[in-house]
PDB file of N, CA and C in Angstrom:
ATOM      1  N   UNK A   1     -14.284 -63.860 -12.115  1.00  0.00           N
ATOM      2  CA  UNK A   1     -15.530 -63.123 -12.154  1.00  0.00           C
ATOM      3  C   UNK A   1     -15.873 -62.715 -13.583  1.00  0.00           C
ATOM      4  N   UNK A   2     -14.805 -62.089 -14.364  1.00  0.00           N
ATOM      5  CA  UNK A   2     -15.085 -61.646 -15.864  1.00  0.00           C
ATOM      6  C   UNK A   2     -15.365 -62.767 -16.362  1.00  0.00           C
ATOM      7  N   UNK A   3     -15.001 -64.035 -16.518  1.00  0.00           N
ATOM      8  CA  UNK A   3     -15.043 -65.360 -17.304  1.00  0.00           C
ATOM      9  C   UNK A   3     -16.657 -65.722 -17.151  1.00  0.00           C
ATOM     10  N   UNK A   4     -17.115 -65.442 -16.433  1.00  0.00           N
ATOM     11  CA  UNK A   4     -18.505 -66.122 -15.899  1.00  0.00           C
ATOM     12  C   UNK A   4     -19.569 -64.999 -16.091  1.00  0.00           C
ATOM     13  N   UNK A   5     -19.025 -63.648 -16.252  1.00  0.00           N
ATOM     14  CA  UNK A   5     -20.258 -62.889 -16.529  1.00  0.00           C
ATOM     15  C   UNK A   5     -20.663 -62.762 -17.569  1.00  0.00           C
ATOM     16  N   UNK A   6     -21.662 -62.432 -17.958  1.00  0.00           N
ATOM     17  CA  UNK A   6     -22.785 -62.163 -19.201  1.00  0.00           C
ATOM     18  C   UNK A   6     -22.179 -60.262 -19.483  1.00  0.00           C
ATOM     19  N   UNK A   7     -22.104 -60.584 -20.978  1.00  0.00           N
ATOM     20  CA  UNK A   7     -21.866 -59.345 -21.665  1.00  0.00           C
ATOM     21  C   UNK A   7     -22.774 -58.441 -22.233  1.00  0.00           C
ATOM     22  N   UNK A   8     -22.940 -57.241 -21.628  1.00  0.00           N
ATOM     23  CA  UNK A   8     -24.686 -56.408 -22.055  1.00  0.00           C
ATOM     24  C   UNK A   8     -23.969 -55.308 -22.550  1.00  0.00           C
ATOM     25  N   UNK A   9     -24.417 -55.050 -23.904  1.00  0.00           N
ATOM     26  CA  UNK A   9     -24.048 -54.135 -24.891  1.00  0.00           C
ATOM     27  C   UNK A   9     -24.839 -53.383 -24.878  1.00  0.00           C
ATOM     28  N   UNK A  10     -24.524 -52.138 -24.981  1.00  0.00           N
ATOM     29  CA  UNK A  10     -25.452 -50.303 -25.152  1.00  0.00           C
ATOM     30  C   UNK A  10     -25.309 -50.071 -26.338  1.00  0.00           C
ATOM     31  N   UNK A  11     -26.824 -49.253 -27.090  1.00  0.00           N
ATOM     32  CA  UNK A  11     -26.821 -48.854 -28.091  1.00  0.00           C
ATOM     33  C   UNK A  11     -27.500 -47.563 -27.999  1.00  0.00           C
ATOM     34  N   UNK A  12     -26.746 -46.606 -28.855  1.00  0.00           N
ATOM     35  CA  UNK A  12     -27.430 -45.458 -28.433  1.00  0.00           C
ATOM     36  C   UNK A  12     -28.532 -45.671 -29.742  1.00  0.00           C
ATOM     37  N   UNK A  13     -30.284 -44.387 -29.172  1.00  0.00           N
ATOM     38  CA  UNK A  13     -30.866 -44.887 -30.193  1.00  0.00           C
ATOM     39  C   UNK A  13     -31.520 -43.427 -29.897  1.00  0.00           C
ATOM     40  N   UNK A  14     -32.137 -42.651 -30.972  1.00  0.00           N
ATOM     41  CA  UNK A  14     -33.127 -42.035 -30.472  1.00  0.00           C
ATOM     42  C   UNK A  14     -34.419 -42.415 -30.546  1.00  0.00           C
ATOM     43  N   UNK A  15     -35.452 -43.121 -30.998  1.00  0.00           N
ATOM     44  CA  UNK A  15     -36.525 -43.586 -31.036  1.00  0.00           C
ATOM     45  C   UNK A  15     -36.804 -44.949 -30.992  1.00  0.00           C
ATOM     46  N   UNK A  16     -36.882 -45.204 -29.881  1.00  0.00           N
ATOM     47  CA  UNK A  16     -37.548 -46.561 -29.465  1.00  0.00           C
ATOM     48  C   UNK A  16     -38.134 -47.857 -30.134  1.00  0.00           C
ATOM     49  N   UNK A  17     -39.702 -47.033 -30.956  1.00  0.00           N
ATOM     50  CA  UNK A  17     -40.175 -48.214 -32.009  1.00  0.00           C
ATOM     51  C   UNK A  17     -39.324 -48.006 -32.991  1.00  0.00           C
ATOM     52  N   UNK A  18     -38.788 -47.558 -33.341  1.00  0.00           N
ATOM     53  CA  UNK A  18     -38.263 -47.913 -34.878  1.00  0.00           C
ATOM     54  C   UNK A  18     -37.089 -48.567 -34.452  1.00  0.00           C
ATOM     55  N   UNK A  19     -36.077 -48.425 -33.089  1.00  0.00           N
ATOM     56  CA  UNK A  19     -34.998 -49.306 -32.756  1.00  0.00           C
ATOM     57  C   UNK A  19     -35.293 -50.957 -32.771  1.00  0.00           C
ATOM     58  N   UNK A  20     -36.689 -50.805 -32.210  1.00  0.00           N
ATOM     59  CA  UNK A  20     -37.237 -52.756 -31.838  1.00  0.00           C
ATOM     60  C   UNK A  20     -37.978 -52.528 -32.779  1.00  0.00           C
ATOM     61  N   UNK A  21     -37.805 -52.385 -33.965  1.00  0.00           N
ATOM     62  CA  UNK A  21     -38.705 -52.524 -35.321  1.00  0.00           C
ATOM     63  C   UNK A  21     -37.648 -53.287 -35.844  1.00  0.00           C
ATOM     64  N   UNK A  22     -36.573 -52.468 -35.832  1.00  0.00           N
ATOM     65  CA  UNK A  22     -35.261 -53.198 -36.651  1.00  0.00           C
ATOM     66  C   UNK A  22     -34.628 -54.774 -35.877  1.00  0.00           C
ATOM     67  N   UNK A  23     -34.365 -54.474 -35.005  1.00  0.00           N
ATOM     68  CA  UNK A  23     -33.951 -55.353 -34.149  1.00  0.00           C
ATOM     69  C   UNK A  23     -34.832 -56.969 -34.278  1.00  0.00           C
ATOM     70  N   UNK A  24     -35.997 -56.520 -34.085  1.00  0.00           N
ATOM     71  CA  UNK A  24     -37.035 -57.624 -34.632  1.00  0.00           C
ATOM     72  C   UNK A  24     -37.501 -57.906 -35.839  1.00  0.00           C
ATOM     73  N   UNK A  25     -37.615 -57.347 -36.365  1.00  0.00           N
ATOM     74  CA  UNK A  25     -37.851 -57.506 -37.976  1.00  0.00           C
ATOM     75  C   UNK A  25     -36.966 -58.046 -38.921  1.00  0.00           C
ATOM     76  N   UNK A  26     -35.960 -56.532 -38.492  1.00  0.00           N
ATOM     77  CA  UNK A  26     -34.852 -56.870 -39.499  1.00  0.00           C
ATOM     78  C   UNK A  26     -33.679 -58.207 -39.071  1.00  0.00           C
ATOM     79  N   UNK A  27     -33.643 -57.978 -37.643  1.00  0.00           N
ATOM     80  CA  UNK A  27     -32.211 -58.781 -37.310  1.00  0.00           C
ATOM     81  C   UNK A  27     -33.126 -59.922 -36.669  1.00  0.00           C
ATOM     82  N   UNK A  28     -33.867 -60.140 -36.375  1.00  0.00           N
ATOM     83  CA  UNK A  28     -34.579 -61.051 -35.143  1.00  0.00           C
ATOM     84  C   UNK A  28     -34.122 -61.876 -33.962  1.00  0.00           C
ATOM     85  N   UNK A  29     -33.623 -60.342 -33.332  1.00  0.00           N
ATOM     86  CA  UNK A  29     -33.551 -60.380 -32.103  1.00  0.00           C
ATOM     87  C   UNK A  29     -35.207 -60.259 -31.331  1.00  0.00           C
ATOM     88  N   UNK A  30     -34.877 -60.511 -30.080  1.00  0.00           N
ATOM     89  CA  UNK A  30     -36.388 -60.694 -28.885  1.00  0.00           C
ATOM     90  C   UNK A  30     -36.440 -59.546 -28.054  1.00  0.00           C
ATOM     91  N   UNK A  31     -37.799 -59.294 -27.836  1.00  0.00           N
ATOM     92  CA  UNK A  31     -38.136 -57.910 -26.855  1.00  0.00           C
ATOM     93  C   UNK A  31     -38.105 -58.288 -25.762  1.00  0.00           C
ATOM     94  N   UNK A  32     -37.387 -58.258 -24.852  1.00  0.00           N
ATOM     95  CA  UNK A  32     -36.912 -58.109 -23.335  1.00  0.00           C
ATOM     96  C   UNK A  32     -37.882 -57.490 -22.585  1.00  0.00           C
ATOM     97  N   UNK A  33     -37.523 -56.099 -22.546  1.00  0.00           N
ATOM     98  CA  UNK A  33     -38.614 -55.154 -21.713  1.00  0.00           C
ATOM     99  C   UNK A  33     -37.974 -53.754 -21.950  1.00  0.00           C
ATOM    100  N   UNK A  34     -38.812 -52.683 -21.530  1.00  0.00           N
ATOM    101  CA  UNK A  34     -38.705 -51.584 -22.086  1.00  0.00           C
ATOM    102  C   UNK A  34     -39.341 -50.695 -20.627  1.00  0.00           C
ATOM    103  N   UNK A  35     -38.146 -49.849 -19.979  1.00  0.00           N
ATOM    104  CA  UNK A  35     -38.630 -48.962 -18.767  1.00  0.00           C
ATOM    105  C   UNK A  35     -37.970 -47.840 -19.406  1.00  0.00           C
ATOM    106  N   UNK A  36     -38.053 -46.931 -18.225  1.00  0.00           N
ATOM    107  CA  UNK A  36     -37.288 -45.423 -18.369  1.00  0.00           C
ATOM    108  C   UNK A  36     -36.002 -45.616 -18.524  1.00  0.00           C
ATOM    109  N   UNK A  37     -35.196 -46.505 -18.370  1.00  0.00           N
ATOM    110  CA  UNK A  37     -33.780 -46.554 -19.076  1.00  0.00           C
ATOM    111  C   UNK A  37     -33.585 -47.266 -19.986  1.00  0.00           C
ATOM    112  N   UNK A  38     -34.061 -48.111 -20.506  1.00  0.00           N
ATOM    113  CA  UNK A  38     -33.649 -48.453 -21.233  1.00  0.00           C
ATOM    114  C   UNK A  38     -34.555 -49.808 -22.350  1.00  0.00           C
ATOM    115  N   UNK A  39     -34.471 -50.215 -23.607  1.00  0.00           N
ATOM    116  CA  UNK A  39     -35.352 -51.019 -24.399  1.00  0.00           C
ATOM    117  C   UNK A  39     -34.295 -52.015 -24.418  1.00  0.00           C
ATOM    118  N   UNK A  40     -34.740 -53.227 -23.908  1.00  0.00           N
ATOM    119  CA  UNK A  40     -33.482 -54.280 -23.802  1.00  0.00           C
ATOM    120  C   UNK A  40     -34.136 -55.435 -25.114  1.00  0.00           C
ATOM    121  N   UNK A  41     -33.189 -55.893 -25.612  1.00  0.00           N
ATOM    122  CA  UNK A  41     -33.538 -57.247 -27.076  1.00  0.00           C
ATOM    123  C   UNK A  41     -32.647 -57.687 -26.871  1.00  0.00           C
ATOM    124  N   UNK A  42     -32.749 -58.863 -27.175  1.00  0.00           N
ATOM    125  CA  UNK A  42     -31.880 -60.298 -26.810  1.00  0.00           C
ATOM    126  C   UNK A  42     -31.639 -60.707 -28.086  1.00  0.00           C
ATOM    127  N   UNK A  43     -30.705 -61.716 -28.413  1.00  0.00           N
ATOM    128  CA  UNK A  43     -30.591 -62.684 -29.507  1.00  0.00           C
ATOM    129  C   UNK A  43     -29.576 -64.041 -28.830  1.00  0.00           C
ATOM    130  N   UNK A  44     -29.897 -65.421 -28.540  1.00  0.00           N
ATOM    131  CA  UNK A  44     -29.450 -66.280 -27.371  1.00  0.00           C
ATOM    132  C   UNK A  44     -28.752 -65.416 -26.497  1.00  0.00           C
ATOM    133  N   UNK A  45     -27.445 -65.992 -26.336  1.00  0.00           N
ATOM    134  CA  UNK A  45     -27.261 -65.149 -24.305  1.00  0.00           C
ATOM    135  C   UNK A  45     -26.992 -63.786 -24.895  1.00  0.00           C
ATOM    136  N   UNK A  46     -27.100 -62.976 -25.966  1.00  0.00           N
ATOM    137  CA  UNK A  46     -26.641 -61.727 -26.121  1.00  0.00           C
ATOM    138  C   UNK A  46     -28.149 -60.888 -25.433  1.00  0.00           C
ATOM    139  N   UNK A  47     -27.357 -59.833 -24.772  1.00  0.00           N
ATOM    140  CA  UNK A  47     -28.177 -58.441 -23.938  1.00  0.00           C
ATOM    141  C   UNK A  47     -28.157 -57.802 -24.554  1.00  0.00           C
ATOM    142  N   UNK A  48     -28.684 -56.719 -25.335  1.00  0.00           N
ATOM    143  CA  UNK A  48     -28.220 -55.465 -25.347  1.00  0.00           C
ATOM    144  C   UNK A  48     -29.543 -54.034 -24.957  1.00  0.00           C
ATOM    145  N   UNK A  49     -28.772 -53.273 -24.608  1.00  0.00           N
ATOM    146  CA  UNK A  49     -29.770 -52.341 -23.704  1.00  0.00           C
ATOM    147  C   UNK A  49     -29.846 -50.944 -24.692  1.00  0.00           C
ATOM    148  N   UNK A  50     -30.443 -51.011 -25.430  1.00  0.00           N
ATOM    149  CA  UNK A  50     -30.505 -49.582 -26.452  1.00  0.00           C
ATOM    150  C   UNK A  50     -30.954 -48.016 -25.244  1.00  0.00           C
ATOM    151  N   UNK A  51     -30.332 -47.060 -25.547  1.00  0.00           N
ATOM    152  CA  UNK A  51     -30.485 -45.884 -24.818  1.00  0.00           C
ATOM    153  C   UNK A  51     -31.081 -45.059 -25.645  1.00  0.00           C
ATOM    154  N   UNK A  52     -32.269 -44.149 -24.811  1.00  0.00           N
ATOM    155  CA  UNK A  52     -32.304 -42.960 -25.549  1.00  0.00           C
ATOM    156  C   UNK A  52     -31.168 -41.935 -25.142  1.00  0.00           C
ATOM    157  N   UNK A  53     -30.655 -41.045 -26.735  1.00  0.00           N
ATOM    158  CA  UNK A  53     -30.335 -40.495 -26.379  1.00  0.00           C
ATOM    159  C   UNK A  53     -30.154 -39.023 -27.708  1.00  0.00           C
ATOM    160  N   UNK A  54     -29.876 -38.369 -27.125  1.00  0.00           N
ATOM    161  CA  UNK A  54     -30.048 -36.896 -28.396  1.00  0.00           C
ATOM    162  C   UNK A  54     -28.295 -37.055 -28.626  1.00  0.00           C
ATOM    163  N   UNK A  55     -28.055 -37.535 -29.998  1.00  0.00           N
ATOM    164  CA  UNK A  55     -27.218 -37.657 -30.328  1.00  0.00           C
ATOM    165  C   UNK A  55     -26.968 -37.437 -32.106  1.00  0.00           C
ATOM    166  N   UNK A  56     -25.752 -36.774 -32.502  1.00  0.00           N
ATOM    167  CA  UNK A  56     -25.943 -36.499 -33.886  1.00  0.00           C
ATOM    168  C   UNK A  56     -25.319 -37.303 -34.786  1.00  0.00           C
ATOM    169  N   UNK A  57     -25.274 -36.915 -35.968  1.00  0.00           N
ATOM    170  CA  UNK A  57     -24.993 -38.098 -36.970  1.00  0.00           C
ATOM    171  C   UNK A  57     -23.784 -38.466 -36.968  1.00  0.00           C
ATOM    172  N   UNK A  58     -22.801 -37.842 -36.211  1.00  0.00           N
ATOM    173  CA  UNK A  58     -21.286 -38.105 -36.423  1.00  0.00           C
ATOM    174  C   UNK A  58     -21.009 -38.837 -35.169  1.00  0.00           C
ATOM    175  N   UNK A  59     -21.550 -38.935 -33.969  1.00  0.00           N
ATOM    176  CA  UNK A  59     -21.389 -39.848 -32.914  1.00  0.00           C
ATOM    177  C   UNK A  59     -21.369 -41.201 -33.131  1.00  0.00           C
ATOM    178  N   UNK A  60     -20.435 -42.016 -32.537  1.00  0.00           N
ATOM    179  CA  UNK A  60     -19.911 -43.223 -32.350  1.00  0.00           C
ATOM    180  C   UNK A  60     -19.513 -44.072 -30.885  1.00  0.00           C
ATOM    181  N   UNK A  61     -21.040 -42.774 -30.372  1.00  0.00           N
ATOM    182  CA  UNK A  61     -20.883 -43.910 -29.335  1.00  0.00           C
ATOM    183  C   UNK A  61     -21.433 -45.227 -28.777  1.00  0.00           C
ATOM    184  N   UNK A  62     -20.604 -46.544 -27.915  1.00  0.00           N
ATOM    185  CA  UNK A  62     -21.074 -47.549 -27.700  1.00  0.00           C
ATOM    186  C   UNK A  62     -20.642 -47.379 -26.268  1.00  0.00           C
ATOM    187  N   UNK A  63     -20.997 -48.495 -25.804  1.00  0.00           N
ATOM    188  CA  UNK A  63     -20.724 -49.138 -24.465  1.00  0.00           C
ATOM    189  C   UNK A  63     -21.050 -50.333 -24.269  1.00  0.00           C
ATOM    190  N   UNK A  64     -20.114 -51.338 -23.349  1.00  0.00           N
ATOM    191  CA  UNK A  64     -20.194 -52.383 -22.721  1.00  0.00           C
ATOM    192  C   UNK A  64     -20.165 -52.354 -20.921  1.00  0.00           C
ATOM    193  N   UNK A  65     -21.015 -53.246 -20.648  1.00  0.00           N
ATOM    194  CA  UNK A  65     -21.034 -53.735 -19.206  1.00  0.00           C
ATOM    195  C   UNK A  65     -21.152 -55.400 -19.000  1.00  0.00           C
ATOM    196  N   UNK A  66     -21.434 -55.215 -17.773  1.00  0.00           N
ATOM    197  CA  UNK A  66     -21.444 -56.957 -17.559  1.00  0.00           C
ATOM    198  C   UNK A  66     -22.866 -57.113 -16.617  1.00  0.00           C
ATOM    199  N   UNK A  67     -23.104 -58.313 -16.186  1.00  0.00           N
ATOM    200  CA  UNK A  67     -24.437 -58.750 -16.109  1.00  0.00           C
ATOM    201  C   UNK A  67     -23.833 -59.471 -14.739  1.00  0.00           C
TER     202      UNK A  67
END
């Protein structure tokens, strides 16, 4: 089951456009879609699901899931 699933990475973010500003601009990754949980960008099979979240400058947090 792990061998075959797709890997979707969390990013914490607090502001939205400026997260898919970078993401597209800078890195050129693709805009997915964007609901109440979450702003998803792609780059080939990579997911990743950016979060809002109120978080301060010393946090390091990530997360992984599967697809």
């Amino acid at each position: 089951m792990l061998a075959s699933g797709k890997l979707v990475g969390f990013i914490p973010t607090r502001d939205y456009d400026k997260a898919r500003a970078f993401y597209e601009g800078k890195l050129g990754w693709e805009f997915v879609s964007l609901d109440q949980y979450a702003l998803v960008m792609s780059i080939g099979d990579i997911k990743s699901g950016l979060l809002k979240f109120r978080i301060s400058r010393h946090s390091r947090a990530r997360s992984l899931g599967g697809k």
